[in-house]
Each structure stands twice: as structure tokens, then as C-alpha cells.
N, C-alpha and C. Protein backbone atom coordinates (compact mmCIF):
# COMPACT_ATOMS: atom_id res chain seq x y z
N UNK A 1 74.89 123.95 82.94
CA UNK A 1 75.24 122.66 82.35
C UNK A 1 76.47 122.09 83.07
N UNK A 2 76.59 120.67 83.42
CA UNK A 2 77.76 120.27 84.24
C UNK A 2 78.88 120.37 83.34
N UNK A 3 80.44 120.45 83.43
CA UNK A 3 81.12 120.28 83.11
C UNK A 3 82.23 119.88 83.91
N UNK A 4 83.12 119.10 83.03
CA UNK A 4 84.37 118.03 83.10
C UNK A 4 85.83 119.20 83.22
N UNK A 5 86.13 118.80 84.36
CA UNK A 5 87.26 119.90 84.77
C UNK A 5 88.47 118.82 85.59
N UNK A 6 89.52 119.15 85.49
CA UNK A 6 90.31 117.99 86.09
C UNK A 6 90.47 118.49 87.80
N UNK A 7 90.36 117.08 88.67
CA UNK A 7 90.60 117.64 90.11
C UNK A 7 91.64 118.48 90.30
N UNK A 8 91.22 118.85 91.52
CA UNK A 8 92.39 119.88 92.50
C UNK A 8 91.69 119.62 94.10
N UNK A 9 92.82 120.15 94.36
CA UNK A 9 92.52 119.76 96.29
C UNK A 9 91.46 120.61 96.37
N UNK A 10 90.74 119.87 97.61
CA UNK A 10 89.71 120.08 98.02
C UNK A 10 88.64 119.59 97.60
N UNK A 11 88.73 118.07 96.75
CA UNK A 11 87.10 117.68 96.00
C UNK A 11 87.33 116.72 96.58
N UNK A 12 88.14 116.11 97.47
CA UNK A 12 88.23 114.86 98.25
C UNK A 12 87.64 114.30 98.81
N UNK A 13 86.56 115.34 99.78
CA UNK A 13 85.15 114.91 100.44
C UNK A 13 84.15 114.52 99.32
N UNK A 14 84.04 115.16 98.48
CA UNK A 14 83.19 114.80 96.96
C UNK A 14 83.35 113.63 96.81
N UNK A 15 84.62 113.25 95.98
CA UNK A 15 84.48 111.92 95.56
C UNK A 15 84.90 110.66 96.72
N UNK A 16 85.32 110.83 97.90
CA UNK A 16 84.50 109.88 98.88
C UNK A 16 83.14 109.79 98.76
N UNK A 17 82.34 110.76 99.07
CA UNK A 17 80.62 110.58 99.30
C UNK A 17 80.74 109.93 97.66
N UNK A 18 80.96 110.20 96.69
CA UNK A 18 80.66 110.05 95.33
C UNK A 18 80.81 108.17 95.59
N UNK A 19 81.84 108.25 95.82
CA UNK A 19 82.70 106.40 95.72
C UNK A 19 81.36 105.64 96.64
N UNK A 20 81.35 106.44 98.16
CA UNK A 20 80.30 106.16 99.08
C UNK A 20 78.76 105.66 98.32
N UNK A 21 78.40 106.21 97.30
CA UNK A 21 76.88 106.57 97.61
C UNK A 21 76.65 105.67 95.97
N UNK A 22 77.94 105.13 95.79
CA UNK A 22 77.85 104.29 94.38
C UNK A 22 78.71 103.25 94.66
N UNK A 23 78.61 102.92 95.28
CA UNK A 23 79.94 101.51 95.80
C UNK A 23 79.18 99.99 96.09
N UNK A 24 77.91 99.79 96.14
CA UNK A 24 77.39 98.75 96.23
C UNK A 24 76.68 98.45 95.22
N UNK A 25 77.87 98.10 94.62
CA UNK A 25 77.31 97.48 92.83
C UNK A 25 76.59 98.45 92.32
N UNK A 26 76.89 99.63 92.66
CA UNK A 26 76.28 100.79 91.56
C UNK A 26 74.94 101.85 92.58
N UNK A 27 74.85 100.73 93.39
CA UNK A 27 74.03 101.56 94.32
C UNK A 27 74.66 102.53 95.92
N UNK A 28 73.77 102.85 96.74
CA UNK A 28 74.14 103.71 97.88
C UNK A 28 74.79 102.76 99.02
N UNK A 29 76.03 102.77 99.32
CA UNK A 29 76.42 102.15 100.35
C UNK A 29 76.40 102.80 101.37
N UNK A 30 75.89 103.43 101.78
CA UNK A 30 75.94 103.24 103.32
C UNK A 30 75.29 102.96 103.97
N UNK A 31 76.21 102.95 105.23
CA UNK A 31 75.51 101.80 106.81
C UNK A 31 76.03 100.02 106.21
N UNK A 32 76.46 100.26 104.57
CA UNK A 32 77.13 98.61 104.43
C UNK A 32 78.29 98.24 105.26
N UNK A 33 79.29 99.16 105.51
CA UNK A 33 80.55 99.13 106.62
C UNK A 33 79.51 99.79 108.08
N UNK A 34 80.83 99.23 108.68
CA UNK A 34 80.65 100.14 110.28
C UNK A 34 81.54 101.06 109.92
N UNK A 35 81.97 101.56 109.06
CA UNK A 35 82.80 102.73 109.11
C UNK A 35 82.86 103.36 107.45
N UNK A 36 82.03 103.99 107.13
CA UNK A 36 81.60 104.80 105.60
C UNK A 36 82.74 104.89 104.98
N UNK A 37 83.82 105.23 105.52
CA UNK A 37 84.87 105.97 105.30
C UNK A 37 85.78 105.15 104.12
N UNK A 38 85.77 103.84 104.99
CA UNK A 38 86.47 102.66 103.97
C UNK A 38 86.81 103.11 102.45
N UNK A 39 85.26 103.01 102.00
CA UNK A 39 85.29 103.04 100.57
C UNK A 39 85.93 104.19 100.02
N UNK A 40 86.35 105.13 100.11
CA UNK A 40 87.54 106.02 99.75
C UNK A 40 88.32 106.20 99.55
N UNK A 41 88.71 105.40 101.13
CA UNK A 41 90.47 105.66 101.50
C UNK A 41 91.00 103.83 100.81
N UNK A 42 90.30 103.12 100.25
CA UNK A 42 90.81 102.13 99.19
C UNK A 42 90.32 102.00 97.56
N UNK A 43 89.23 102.97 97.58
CA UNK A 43 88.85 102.67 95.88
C UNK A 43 89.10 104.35 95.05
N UNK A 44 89.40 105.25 95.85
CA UNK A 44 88.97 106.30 95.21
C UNK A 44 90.06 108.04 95.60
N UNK A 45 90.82 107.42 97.02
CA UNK A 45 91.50 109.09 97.56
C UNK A 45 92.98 108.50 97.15
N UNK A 46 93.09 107.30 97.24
CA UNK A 46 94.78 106.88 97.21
C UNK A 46 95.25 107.55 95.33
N UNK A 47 94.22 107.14 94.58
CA UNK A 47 94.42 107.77 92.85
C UNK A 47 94.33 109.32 92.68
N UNK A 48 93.46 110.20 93.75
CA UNK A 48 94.09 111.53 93.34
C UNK A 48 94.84 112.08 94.10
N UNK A 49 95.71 111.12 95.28
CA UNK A 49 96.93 111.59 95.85
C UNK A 49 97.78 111.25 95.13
N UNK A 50 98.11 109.94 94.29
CA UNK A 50 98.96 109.74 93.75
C UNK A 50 99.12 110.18 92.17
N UNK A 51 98.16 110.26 91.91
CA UNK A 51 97.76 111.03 90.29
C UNK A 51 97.15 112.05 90.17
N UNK A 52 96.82 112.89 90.51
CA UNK A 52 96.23 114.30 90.82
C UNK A 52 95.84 114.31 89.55
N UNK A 53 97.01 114.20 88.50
CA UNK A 53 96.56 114.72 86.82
C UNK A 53 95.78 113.75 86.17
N UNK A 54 95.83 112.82 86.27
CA UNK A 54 94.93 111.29 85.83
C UNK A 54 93.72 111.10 86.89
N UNK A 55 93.06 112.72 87.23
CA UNK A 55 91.70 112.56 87.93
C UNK A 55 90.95 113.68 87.53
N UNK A 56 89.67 113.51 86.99
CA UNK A 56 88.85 114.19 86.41
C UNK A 56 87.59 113.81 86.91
N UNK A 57 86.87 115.90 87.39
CA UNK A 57 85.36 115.62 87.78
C UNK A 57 84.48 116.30 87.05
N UNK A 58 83.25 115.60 87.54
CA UNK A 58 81.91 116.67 86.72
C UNK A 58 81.63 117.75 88.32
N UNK A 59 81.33 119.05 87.34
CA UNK A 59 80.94 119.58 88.10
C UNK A 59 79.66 119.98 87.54
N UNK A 60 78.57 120.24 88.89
CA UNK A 60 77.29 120.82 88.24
C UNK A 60 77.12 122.11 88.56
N UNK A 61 75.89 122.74 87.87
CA UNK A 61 75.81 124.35 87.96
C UNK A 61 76.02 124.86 89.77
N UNK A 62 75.77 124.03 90.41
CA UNK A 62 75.70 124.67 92.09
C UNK A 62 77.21 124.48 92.31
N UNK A 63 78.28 123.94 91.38
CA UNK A 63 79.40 123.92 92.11
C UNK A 63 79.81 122.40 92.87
N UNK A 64 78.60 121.81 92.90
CA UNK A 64 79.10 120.71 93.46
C UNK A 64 79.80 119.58 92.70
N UNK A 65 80.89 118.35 93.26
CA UNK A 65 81.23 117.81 92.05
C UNK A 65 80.10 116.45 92.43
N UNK A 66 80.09 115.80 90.91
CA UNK A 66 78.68 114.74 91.31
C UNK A 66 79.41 113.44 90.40
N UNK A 67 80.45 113.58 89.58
CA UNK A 67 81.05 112.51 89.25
C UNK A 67 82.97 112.61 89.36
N UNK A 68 82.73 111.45 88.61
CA UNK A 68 84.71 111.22 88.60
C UNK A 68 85.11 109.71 87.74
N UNK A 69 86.77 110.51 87.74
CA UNK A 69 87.46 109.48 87.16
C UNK A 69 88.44 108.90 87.40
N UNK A 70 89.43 108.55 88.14
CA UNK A 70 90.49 108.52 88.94
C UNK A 70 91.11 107.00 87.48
N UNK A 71 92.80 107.41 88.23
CA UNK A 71 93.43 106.06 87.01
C UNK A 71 94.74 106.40 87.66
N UNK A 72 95.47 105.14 87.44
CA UNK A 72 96.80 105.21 87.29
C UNK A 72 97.53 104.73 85.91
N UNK A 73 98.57 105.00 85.39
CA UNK A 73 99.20 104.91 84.05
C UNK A 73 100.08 103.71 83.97
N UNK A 74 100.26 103.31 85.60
CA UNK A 74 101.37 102.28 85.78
C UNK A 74 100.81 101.25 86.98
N UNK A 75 99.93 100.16 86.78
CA UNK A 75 99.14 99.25 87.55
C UNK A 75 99.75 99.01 89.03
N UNK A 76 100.99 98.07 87.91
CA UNK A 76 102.07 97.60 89.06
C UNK A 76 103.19 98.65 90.14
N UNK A 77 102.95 99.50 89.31
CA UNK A 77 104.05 100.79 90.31
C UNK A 77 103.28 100.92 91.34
N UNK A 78 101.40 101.44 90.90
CA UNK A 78 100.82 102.19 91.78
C UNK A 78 100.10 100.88 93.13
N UNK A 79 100.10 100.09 92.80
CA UNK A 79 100.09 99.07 93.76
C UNK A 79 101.08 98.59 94.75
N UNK A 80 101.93 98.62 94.32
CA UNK A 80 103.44 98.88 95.04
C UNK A 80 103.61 100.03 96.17
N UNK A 81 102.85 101.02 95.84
CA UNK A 81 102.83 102.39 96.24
C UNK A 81 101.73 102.57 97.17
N UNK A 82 101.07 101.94 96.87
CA UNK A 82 99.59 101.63 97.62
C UNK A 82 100.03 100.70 99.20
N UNK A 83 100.36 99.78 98.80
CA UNK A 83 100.84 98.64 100.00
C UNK A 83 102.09 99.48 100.48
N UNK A 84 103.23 100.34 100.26
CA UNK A 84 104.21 100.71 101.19
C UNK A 84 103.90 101.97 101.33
N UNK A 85 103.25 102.87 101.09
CA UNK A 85 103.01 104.37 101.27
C UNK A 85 101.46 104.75 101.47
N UNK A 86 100.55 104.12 100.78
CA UNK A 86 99.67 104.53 101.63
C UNK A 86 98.84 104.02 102.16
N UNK A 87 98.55 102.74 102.35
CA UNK A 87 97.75 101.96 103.44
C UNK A 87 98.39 101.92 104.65
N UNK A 88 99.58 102.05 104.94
CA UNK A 88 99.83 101.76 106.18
C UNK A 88 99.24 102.85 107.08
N UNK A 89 99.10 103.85 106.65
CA UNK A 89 98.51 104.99 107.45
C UNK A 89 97.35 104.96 108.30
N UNK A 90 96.96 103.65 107.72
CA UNK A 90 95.28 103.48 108.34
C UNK A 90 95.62 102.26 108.77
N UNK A 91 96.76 101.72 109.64
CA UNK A 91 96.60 99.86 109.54
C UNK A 91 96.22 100.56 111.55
N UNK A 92 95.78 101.37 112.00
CA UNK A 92 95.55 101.10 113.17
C UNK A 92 94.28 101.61 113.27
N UNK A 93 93.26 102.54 112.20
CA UNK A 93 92.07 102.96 111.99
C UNK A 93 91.48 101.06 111.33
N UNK A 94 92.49 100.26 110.65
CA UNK A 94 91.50 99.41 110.15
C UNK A 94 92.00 98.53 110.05
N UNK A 95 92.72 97.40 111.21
CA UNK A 95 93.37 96.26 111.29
C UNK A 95 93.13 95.44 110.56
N UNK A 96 94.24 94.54 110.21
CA UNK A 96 94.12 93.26 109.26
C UNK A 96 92.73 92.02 109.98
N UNK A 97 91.93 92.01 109.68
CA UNK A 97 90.74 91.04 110.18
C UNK A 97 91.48 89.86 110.85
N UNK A 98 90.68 89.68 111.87
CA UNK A 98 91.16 88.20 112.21
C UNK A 98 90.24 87.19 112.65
N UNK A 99 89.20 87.45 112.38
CA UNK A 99 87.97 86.50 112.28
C UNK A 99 88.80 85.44 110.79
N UNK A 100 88.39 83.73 110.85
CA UNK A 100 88.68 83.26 109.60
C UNK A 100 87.97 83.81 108.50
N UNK A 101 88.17 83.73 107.18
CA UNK A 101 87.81 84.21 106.28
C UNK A 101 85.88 83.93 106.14
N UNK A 102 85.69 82.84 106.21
CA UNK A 102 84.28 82.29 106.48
C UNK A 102 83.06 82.92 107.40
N UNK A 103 84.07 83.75 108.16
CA UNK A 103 83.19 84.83 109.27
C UNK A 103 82.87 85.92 109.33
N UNK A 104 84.03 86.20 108.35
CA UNK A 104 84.03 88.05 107.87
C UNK A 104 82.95 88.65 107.39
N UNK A 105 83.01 89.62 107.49
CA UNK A 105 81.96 91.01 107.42
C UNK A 105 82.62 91.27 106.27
N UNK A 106 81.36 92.19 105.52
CA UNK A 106 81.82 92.85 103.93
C UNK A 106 83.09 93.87 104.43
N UNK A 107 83.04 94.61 105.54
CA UNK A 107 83.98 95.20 105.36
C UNK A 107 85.17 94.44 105.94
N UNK A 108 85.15 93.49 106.76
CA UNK A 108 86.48 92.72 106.92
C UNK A 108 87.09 92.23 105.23
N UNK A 109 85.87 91.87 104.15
CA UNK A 109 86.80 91.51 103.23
C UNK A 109 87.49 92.63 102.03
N UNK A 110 86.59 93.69 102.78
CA UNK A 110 87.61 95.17 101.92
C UNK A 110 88.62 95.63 102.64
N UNK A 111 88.45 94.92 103.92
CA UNK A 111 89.77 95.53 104.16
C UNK A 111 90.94 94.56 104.17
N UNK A 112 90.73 93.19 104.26
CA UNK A 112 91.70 91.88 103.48
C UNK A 112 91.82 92.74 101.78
N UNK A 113 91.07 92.56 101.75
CA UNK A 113 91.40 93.41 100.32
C UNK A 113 92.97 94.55 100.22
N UNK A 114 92.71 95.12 100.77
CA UNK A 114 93.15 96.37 100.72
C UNK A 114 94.47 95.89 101.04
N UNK A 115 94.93 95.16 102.21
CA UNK A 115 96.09 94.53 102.89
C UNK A 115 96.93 93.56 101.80
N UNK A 116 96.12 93.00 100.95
CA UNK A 116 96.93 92.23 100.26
C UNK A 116 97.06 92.89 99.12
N UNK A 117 96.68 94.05 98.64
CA UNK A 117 97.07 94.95 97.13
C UNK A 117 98.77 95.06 97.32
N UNK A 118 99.16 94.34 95.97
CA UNK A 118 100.47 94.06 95.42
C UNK A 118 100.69 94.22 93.75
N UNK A 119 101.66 94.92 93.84
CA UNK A 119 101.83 95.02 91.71
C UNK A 119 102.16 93.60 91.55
N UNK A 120 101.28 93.53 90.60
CA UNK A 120 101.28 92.10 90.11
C UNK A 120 100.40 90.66 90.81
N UNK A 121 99.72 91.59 91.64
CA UNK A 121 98.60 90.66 92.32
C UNK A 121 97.45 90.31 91.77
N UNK A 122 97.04 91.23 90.43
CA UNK A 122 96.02 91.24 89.84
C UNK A 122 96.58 90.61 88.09
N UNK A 123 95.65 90.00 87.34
CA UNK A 123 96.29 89.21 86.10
C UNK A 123 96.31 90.26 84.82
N UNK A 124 95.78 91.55 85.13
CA UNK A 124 95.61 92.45 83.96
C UNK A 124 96.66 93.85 83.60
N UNK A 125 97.18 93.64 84.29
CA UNK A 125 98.27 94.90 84.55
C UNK A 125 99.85 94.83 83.51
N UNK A 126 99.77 93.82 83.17
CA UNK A 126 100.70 93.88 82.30
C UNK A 126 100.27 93.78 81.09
N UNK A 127 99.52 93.20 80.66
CA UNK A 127 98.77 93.57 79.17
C UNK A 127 97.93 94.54 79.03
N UNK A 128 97.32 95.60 80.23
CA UNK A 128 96.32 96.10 80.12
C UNK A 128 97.47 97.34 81.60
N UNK A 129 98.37 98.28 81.52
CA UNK A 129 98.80 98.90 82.59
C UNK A 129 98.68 99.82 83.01
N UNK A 130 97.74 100.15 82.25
CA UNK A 130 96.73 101.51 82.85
C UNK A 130 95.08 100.63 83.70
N UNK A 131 95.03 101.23 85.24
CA UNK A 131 93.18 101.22 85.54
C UNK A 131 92.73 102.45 86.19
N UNK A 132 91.73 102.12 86.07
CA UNK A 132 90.81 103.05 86.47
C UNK A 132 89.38 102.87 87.11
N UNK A 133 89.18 103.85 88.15
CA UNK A 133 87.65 103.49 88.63
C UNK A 133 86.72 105.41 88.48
N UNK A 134 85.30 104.90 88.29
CA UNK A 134 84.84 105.72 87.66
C UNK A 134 83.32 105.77 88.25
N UNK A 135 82.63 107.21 89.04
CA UNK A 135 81.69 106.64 88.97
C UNK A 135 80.60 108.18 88.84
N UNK A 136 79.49 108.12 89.28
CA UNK A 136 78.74 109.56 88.47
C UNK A 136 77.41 109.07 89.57
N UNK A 137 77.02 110.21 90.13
CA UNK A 137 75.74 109.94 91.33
C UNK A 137 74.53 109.92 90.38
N UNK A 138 73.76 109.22 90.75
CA UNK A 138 72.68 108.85 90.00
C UNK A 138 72.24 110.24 89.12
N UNK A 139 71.88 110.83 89.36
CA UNK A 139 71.41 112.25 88.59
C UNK A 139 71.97 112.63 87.86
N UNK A 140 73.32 112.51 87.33
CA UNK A 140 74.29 112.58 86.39
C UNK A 140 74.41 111.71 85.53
N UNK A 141 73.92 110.34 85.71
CA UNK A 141 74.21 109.03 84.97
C UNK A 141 72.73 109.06 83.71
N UNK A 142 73.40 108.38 82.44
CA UNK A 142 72.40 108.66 81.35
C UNK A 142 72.59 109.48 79.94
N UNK A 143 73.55 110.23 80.65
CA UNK A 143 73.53 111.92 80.27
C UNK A 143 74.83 111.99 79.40
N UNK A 144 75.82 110.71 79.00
CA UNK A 144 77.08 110.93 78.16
C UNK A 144 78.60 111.47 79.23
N UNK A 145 78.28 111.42 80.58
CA UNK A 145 79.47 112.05 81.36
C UNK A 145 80.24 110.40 81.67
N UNK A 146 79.79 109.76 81.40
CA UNK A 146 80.55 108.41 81.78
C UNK A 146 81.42 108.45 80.73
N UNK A 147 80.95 108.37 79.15
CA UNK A 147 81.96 108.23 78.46
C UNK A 147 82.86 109.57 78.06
N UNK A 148 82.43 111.03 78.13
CA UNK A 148 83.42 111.69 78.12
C UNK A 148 84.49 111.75 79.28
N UNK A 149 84.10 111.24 80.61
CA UNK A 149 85.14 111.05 81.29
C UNK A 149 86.16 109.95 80.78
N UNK A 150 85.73 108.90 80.44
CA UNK A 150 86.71 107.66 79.88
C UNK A 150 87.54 108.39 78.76
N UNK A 151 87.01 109.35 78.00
CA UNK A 151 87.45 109.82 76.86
C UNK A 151 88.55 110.91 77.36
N UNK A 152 88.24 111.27 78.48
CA UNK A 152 89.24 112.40 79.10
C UNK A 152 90.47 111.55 79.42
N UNK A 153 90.29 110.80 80.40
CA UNK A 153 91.24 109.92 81.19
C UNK A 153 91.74 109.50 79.84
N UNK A 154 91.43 108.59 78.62
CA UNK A 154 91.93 107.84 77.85
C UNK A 154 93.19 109.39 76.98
N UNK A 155 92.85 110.20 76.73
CA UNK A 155 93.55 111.01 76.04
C UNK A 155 95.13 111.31 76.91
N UNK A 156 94.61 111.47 78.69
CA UNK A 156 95.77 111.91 79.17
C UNK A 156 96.86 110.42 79.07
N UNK A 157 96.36 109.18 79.11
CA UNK A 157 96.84 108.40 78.95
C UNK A 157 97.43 108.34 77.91
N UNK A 158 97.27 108.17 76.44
CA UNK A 158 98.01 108.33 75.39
C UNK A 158 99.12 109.13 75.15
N UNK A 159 98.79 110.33 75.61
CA UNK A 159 99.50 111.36 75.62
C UNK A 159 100.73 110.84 76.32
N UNK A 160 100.86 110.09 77.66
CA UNK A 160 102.43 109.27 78.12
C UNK A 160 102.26 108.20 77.52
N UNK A 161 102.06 107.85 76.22
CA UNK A 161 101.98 106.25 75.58
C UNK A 161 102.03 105.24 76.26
N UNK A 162 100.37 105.18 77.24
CA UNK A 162 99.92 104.12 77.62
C UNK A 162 99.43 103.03 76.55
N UNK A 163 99.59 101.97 76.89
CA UNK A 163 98.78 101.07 75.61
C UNK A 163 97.88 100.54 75.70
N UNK A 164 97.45 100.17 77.23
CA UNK A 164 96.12 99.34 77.12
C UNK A 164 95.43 100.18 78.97
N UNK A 165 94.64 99.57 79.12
CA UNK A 165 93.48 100.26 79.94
C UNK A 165 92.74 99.42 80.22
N UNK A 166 92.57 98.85 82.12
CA UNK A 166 91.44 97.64 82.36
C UNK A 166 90.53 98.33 83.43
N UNK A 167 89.66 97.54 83.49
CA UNK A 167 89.14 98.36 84.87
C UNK A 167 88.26 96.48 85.53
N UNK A 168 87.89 96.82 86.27
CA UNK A 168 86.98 95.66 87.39
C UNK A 168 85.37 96.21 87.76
N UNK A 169 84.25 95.61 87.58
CA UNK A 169 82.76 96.14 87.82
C UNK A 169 82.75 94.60 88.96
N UNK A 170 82.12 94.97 89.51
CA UNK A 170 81.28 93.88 90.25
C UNK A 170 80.44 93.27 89.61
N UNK A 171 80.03 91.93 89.81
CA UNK A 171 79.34 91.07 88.85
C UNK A 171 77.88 91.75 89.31
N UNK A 172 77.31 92.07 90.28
CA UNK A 172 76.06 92.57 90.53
C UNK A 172 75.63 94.00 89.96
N UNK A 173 76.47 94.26 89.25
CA UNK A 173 76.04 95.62 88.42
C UNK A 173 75.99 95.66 87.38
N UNK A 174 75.19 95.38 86.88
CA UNK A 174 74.94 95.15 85.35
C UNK A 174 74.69 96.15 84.60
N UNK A 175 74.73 97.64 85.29
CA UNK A 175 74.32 98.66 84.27
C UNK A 175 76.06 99.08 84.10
N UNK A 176 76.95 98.51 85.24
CA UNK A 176 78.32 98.74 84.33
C UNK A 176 78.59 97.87 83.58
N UNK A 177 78.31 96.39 83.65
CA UNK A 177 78.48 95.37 82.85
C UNK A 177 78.38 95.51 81.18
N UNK A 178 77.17 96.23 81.23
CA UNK A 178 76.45 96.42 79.95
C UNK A 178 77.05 98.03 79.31
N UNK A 179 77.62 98.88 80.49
CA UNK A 179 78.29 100.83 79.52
C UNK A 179 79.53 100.22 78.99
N UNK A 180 80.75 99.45 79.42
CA UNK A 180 82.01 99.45 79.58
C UNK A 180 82.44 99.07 77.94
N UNK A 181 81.29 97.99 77.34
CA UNK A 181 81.47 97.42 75.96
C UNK A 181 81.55 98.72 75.17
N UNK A 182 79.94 99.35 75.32
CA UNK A 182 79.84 100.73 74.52
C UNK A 182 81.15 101.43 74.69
N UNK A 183 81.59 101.79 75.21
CA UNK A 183 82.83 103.06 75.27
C UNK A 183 84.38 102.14 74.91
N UNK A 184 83.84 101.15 74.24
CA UNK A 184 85.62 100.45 73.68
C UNK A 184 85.88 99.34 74.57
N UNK A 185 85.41 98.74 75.38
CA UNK A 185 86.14 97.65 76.40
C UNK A 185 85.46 96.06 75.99
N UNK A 186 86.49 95.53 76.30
CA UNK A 186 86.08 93.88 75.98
C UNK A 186 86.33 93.03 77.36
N UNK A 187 85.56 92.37 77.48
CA UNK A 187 85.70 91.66 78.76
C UNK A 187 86.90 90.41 78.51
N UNK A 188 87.41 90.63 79.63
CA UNK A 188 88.54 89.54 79.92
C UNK A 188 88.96 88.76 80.78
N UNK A 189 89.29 87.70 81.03
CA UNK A 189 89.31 86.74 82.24
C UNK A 189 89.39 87.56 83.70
N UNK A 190 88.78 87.11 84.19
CA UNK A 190 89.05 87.85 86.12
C UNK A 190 88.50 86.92 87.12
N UNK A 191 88.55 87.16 87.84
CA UNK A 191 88.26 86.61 89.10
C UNK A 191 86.43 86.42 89.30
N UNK A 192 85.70 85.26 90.01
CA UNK A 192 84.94 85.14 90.18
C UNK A 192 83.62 85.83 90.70
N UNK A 193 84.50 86.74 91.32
CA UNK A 193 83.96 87.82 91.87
C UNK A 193 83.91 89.28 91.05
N UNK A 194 84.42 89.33 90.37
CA UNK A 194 84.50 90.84 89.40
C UNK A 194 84.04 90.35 87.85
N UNK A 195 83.85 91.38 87.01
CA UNK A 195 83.82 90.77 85.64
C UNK A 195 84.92 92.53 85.19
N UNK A 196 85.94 92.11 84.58
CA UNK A 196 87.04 92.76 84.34
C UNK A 196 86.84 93.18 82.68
N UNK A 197 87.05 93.96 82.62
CA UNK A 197 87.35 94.55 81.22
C UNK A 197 88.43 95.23 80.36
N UNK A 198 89.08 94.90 79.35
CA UNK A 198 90.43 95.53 78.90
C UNK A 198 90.20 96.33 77.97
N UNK A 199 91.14 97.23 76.99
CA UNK A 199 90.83 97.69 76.17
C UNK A 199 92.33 98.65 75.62
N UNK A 200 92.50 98.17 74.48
CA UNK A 200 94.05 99.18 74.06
C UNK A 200 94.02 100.17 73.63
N UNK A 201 94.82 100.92 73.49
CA UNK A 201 94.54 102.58 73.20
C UNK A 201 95.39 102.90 72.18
């Protein structure tokens, strides 16, 4: 039976492929970048370097891990932290685009993305200063590990009296659109491109 164990080094390749193989609106991204790697090293490795304890996986009977939960407790700190400590590491693996915006490639706009992450760049972080991204490889999904992970992450959060909790789905995924309500979340203003969800603890 799988079970929910909190990371430790060495599941890093895991939840890349994990972030990888669920990153296009819920489906398998790859071959979407010229370079797989992307989706990791901005949605998914920077939260268990910087939070090790605010990251939780499923593991299944072979040992492998097949989901996750990654979060930070402090929006605006860890964005801050993100833009001076750890993106720069990659600004010569993945230059700032310079095609105009109108020309760009999906991954030119994850990686504009990535370049402009700033605390306080996003509208949910101060009413909502805990996020989190979360995801479970198809064979795992169905099965109740989505919400005991939220339920994991949400406890360690309380426990440092976090108060609220947002996260971001892509508008093209509607099977997150439709879990996020079930497990406590209410949708809240965002950007055109995401449909955002809050929720207090």
C-alpha cells in the first residue's frame, strides 16, 4: 500500500519526472520544452531545497516515489529567495528570452516566468502566505493521496501558525479546477491565465 512519508535527499529526480510527466495542465509534458529539465528547477526542486520539512511524498510498494507536495510558509520571503539565491544558478543554462513576447516559445514564457518571480509579484500572498504545488502520476490519482497530502502539508503549516494557504491550477485542467473546492479551497481573483485558489487554516 503507498504511503505518505516526508522527503529527504535523494527523491529529487522523482519529483522532477513527477512535476515533468504532470505539468501540462495535468498531463505528460514532455518534448513541450527543448529542455525537460525546466519544469523542476522552477515549479518543484527550489521548495524542497528551501523547505525540506514542508515537502511530502507518496511512496509505492516498489519504493518508488509517484506523488508530492512541496509549500512554502512565507510566499513573499520564499520568492525573494527564489530571484536572489536560486535562479541565478541557471541564468546561463536558461537565459532571459529575447525574442518579443509575441514570438516566444512555451518555454521562453516559463522561463520569463521564472526571471520575474518577486515577493509580492503575485496578489495572494499576503492574505493567503502559505503556497503550494502538488501533484500525483496518474496511477496514484483517484485514490485520496491528493487530499491526505494537502492534509499533511496543512497540519505542518498550522503547527508555525500559518493562516491562510493559496495555490494556482492552470485554467486547462479541470480535474484540478474541480479537487481544490473538495479539500477546503475557494477560488479567488488571479490572473487570466491561472484560476487561483485560497483557503484559511
Amino acid at each position: 500500500m503507498p504511503f505518505i512519508r516526508p522527503f529527504r535527499p535523494g527523491d529529487e529526480a522523482a519529483l522532477s519526472d513527477i512535476c515533468l510527466r504532470t505539468a501540462d495542465a495535468g498531463a505528460d509534458a514532455t518534448g513541450v520544452f527543448a529542455d525537460d529539465d525546466l519544469w523542476g528547477a522552477v515549479f518543484v526542486l527550489p521548495y524542497a531545497a528551501r523547505h525540506p520539512d514542508l515537502a511530502f511524498v507518496v511512496e509505492a510498494d516498489d519504493g518508488r516515489v509517484v506523488g508530492y507536495v512541496v509549500g512554502t510558509d512565507d510566499t513573499r520571503a520564499f520568492e525573494d529567495w527564489f530571484a536572489v539565491h536560486w535562479w541565478p544558478q541557471f541564468a546561463e543554462r536558461w537565459p532571459m528570452p529575447s525574442a518579443p513576447v509575441g514570438e516566444r516559445t512555451r518555454q521562453d514564457g516559463t522561463v520569463a516566468y521564472a526571471y520575474g518571480r518577486r515577493g509580492g509579484a503575485e496578489p495572494f500572498g499576503d492574505t493567503y502566505p502559505a503556497h503550494l504545488h502538488i501533484d500525483l502520476l496518474p496511477e496514484l490519482q483517484g485514490q485520496g493521496f491528493g487530499r491526505r497530502l494537502i492534509d499533511t502539508l496543512t497540519g505542518a503549516l498550522r503547527a508555525r501558525g500559518v493562516t491562510g494557504l493559496h495555490l494556482a491550477a492552470d485554467v486547462r485542467n479541470a480535474g484540478a479546477i474541480a479537487f481544490y473546492p473538495r479539500v477546503g479551497f475557494t477560488r479567488i481573483p488571479s490572473h487570466e491565465d491561472v484560476v487561483a485558489f485560497g483557503r484559511e487554516l
